[in-house]
C-alpha atoms as a PDB file:
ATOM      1  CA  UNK A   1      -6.208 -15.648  -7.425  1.00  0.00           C
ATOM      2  CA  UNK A   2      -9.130 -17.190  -9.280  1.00  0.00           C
ATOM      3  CA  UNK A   3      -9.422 -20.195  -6.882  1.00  0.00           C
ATOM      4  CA  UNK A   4      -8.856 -18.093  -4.063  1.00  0.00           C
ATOM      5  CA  UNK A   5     -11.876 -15.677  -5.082  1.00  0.00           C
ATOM      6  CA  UNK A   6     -13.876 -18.891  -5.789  1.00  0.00           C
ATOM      7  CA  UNK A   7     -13.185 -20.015  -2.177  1.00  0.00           C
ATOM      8  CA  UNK A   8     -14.202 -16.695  -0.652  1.00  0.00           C
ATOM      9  CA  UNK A   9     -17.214 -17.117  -2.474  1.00  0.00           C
ATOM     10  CA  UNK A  10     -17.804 -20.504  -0.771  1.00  0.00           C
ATOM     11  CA  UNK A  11     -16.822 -20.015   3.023  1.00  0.00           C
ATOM     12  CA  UNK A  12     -14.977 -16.725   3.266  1.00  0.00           C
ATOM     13  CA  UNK A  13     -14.600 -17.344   7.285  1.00  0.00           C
ATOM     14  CA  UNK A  14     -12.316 -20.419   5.806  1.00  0.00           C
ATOM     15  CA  UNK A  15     -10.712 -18.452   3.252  1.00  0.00           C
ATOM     16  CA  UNK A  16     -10.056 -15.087   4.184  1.00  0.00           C
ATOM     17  CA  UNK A  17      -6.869 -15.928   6.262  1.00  0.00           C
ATOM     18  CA  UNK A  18      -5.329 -17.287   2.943  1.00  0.00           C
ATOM     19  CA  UNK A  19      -6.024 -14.028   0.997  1.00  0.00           C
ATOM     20  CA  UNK A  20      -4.682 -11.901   4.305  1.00  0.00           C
ATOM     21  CA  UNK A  21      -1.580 -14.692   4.001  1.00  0.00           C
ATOM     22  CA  UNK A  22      -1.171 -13.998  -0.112  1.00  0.00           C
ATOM     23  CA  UNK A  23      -1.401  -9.919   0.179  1.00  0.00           C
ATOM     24  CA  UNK A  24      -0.180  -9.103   3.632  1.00  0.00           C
ATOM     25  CA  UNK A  25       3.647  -8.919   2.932  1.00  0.00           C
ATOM     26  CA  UNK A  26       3.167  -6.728  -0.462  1.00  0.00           C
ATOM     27  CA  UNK A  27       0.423  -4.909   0.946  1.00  0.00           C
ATOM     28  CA  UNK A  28       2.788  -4.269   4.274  1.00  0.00           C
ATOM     29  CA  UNK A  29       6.194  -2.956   1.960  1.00  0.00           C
ATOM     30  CA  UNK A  30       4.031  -0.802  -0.093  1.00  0.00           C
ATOM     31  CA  UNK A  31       2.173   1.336   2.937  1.00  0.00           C
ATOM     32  CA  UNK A  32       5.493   1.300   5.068  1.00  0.00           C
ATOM     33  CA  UNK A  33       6.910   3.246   1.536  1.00  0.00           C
ATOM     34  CA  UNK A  34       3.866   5.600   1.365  1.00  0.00           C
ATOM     35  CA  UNK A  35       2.897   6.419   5.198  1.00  0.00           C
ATOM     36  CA  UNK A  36       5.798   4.782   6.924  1.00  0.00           C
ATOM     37  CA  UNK A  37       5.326   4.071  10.480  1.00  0.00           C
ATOM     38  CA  UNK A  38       1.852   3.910  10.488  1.00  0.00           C
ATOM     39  CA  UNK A  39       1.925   1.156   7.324  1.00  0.00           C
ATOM     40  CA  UNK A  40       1.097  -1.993  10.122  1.00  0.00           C
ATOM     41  CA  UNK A  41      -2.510  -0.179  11.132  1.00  0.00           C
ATOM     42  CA  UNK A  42      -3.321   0.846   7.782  1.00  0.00           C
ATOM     43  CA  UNK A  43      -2.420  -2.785   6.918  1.00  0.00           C
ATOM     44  CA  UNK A  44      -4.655  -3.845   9.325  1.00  0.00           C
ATOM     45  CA  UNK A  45      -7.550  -1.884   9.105  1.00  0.00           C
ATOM     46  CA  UNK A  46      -7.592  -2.503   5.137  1.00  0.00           C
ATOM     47  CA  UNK A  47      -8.202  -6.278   5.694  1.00  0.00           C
ATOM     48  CA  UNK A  48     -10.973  -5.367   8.622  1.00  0.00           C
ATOM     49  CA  UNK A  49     -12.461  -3.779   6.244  1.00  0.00           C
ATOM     50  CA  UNK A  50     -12.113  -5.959   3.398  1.00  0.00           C
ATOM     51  CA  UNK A  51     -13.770  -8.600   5.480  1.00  0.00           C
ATOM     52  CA  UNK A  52     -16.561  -6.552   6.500  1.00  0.00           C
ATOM     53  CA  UNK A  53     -17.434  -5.562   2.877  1.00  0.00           C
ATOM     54  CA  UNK A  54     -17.092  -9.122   1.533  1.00  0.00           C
ATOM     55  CA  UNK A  55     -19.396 -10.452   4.290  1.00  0.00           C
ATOM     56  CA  UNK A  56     -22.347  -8.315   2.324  1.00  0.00           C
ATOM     57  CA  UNK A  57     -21.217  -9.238  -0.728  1.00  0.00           C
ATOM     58  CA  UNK A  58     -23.235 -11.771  -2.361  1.00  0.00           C
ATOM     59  CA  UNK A  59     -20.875 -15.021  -3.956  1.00  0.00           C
ATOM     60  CA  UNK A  60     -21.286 -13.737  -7.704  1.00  0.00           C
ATOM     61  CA  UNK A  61     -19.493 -10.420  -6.840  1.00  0.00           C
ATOM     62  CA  UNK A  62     -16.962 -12.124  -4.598  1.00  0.00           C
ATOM     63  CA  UNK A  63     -15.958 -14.454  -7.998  1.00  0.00           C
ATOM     64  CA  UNK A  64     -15.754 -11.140  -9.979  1.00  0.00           C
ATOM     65  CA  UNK A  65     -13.967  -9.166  -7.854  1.00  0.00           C
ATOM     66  CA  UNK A  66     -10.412  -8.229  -8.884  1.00  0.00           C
ATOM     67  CA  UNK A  67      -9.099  -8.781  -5.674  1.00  0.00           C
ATOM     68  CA  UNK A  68      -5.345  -7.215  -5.854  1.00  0.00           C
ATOM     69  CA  UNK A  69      -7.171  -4.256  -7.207  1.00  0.00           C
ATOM     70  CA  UNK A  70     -10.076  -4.040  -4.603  1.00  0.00           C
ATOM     71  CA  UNK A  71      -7.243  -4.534  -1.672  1.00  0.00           C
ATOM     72  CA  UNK A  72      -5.380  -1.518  -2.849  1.00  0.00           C
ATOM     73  CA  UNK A  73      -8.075   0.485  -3.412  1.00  0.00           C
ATOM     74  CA  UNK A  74      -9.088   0.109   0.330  1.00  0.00           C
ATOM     75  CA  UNK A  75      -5.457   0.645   1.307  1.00  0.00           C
ATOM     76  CA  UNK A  76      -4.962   3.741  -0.557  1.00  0.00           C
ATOM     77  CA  UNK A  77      -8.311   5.160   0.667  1.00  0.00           C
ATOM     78  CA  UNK A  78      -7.000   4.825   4.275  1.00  0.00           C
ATOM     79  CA  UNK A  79      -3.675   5.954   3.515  1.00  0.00           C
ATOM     80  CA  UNK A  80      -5.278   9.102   1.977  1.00  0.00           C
ATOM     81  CA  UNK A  81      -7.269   9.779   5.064  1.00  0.00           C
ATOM     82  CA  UNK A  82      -4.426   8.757   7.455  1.00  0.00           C
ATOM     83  CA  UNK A  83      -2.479  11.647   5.868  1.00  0.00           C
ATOM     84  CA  UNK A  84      -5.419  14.179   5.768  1.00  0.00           C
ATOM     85  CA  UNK A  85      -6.075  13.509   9.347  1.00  0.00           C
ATOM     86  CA  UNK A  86      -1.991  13.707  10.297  1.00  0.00           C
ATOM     87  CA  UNK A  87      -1.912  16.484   8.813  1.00  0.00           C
ATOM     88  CA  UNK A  88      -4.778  18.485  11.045  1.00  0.00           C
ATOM     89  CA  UNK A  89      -2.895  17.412  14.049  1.00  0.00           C
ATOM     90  CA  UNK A  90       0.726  18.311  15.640  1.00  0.00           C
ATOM     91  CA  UNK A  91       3.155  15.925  14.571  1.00  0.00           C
ATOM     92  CA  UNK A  92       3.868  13.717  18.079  1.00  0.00           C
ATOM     93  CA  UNK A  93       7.475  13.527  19.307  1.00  0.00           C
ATOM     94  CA  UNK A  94       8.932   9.822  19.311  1.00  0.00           C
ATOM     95  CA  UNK A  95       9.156   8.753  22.811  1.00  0.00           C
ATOM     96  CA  UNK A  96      12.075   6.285  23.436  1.00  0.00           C
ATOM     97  CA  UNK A  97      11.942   3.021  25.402  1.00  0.00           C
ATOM     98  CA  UNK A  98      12.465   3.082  28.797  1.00  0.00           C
ATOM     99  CA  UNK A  99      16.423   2.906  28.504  1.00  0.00           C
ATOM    100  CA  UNK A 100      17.010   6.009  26.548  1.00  0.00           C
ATOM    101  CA  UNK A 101      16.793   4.416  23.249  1.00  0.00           C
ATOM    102  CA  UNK A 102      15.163   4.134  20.301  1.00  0.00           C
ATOM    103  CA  UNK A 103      14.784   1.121  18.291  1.00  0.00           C
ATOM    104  CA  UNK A 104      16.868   2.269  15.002  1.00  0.00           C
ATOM    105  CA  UNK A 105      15.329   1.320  11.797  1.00  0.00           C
ATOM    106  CA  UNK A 106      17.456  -0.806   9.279  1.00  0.00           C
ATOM    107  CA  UNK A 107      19.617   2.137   7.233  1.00  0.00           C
ATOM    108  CA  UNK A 108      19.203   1.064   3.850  1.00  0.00           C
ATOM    109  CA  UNK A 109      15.318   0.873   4.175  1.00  0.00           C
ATOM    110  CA  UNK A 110      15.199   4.512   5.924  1.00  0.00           C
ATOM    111  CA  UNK A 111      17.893   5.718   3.194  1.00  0.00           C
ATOM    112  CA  UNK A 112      15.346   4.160   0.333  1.00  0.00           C
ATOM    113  CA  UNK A 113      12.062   5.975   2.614  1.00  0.00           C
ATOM    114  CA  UNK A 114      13.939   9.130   2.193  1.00  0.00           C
ATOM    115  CA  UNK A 115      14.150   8.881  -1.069  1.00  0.00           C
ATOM    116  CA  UNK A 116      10.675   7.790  -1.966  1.00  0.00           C
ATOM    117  CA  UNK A 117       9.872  11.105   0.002  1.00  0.00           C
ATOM    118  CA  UNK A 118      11.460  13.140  -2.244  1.00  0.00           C
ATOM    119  CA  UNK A 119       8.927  11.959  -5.086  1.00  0.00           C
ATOM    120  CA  UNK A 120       5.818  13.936  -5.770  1.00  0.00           C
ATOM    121  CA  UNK A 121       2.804  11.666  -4.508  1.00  0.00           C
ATOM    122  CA  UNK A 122       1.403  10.466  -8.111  1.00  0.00           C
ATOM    123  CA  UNK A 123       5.154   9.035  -9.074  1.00  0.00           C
ATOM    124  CA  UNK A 124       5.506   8.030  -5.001  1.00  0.00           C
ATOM    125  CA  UNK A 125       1.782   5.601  -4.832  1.00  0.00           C
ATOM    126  CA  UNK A 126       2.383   4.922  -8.508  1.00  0.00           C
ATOM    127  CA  UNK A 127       6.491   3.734  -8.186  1.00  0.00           C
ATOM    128  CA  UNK A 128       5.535   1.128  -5.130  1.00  0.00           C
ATOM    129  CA  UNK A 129       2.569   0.354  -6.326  1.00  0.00           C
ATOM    130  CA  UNK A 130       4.610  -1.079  -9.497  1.00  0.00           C
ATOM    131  CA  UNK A 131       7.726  -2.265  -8.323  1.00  0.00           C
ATOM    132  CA  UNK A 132       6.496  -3.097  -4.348  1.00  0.00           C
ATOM    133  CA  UNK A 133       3.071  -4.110  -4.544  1.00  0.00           C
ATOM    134  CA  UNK A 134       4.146  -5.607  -8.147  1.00  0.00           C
ATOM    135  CA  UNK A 135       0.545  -4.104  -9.413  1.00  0.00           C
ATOM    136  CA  UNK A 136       0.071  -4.112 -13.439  1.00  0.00           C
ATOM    137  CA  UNK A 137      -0.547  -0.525 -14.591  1.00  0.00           C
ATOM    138  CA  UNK A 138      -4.181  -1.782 -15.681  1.00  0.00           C
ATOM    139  CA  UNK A 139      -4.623  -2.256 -11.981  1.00  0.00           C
ATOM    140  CA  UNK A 140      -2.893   0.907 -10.571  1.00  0.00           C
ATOM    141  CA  UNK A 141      -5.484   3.231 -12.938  1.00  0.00           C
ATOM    142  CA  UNK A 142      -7.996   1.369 -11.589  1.00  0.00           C
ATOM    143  CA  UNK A 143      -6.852   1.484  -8.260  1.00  0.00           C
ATOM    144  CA  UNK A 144      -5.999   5.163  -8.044  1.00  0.00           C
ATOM    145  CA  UNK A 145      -8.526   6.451 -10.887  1.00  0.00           C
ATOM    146  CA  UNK A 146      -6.055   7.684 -12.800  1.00  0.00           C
ATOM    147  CA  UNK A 147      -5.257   7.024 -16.896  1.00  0.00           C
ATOM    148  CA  UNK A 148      -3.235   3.861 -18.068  1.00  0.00           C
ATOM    149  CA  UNK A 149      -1.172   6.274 -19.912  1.00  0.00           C
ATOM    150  CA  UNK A 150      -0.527   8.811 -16.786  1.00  0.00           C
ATOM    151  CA  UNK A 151       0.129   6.020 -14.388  1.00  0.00           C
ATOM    152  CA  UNK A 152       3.106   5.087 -17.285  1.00  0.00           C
ATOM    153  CA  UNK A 153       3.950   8.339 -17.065  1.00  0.00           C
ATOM    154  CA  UNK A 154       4.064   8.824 -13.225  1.00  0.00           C
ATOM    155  CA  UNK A 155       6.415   5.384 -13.093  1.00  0.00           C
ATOM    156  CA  UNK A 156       8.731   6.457 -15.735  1.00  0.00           C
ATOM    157  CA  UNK A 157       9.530   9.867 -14.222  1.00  0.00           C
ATOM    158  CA  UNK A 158       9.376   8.111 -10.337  1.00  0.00           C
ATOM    159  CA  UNK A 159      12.290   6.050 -11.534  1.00  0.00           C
ATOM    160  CA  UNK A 160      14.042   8.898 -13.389  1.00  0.00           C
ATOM    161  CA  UNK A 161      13.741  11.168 -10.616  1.00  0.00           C
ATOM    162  CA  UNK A 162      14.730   8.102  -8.071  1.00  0.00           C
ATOM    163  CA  UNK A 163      17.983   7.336 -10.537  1.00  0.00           C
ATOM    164  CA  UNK A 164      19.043  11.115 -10.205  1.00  0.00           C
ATOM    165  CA  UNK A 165      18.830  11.656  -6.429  1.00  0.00           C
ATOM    166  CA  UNK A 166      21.272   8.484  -5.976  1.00  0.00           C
ATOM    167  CA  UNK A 167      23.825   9.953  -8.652  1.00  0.00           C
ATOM    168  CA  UNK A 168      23.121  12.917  -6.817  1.00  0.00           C
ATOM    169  CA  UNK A 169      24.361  10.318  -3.719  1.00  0.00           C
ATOM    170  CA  UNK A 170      27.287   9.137  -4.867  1.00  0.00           C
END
């Protein structure tokens, strides 16, 4: 990550496709777990405007930025107002394809959505951002403002609570 922030500092144009290339797939599995369907836009939009912030930047700032961090941050902003704004509007009814049917989702990722549903939103963000986005917890207090200590917390109890629902399964 350090030469990669050196080299956005040099030519981002050049670089930027290489961080998009090192953060997209992590970045991608942890929004589908926290918004689901709408995890490729919010994807999207979070590297738009990644690249429209680091064009003002000046090159010291790009070498100091903490660039996992700063991604996630951005993502979890969107995410945030994604939901708010969902949530002010009707909920739209899938439409199906033009033979009657829907493209089904793999079953053992919509199983594992469902249950990441089922967590309270501090132990949801906090869970993926751990174990999907593979985040330290130094970076998810930073990224979500919260205490080293709660962020601990929130995994911890994620996990429980994700270890009971699939006794609870079987």
């Amino acid at each position: 990550m350090d030469e990669l922030r050196q080299r956005l500092a040099r030519d981002l144009d050049g670089a930027f496709p290489d961080l998009v290339a090192h953060l997209q797939g992590r970045l991608y599995s942890g929004l589908r777990r926290l918004h689901g369907d709408a995890a490729e836009d919010l994807a999207q939009e979070t590297f738009i405007r990644a690249y429209r912030a680091l064009r003002g930047y000046d090159p010291d700032r790009i070498r100091r930025l903490r660039l996992d961090g700063w991604i996630w941050t951005i993502a979890l902003n969107l995410g945030r107002n994604h939901a708010r704004d969902r949530a002010r509007r009707p909920t739209p009814v899938p439409l199906d394809d033009r033979h009657g049917v829907s493209d089904p989702e793999p079953a053992d990722l919509a199983a594992w959505d469902r249950r990441l549903a089922a967590l309270p939103s501090p132990q949801r963000t906090a869970v993926v951002l751990r174990h999907v986005a593979g985040l330290s917890y130094p970076q998810i207090a930073e990224v979500t403002g919260r205490p080293e200590g709660t962020v601990k917390a929130d995994v911890h109890r994620g996990l429980a609570r994700l270890r009971r629902i699939l006794q609870e399964e079987t």
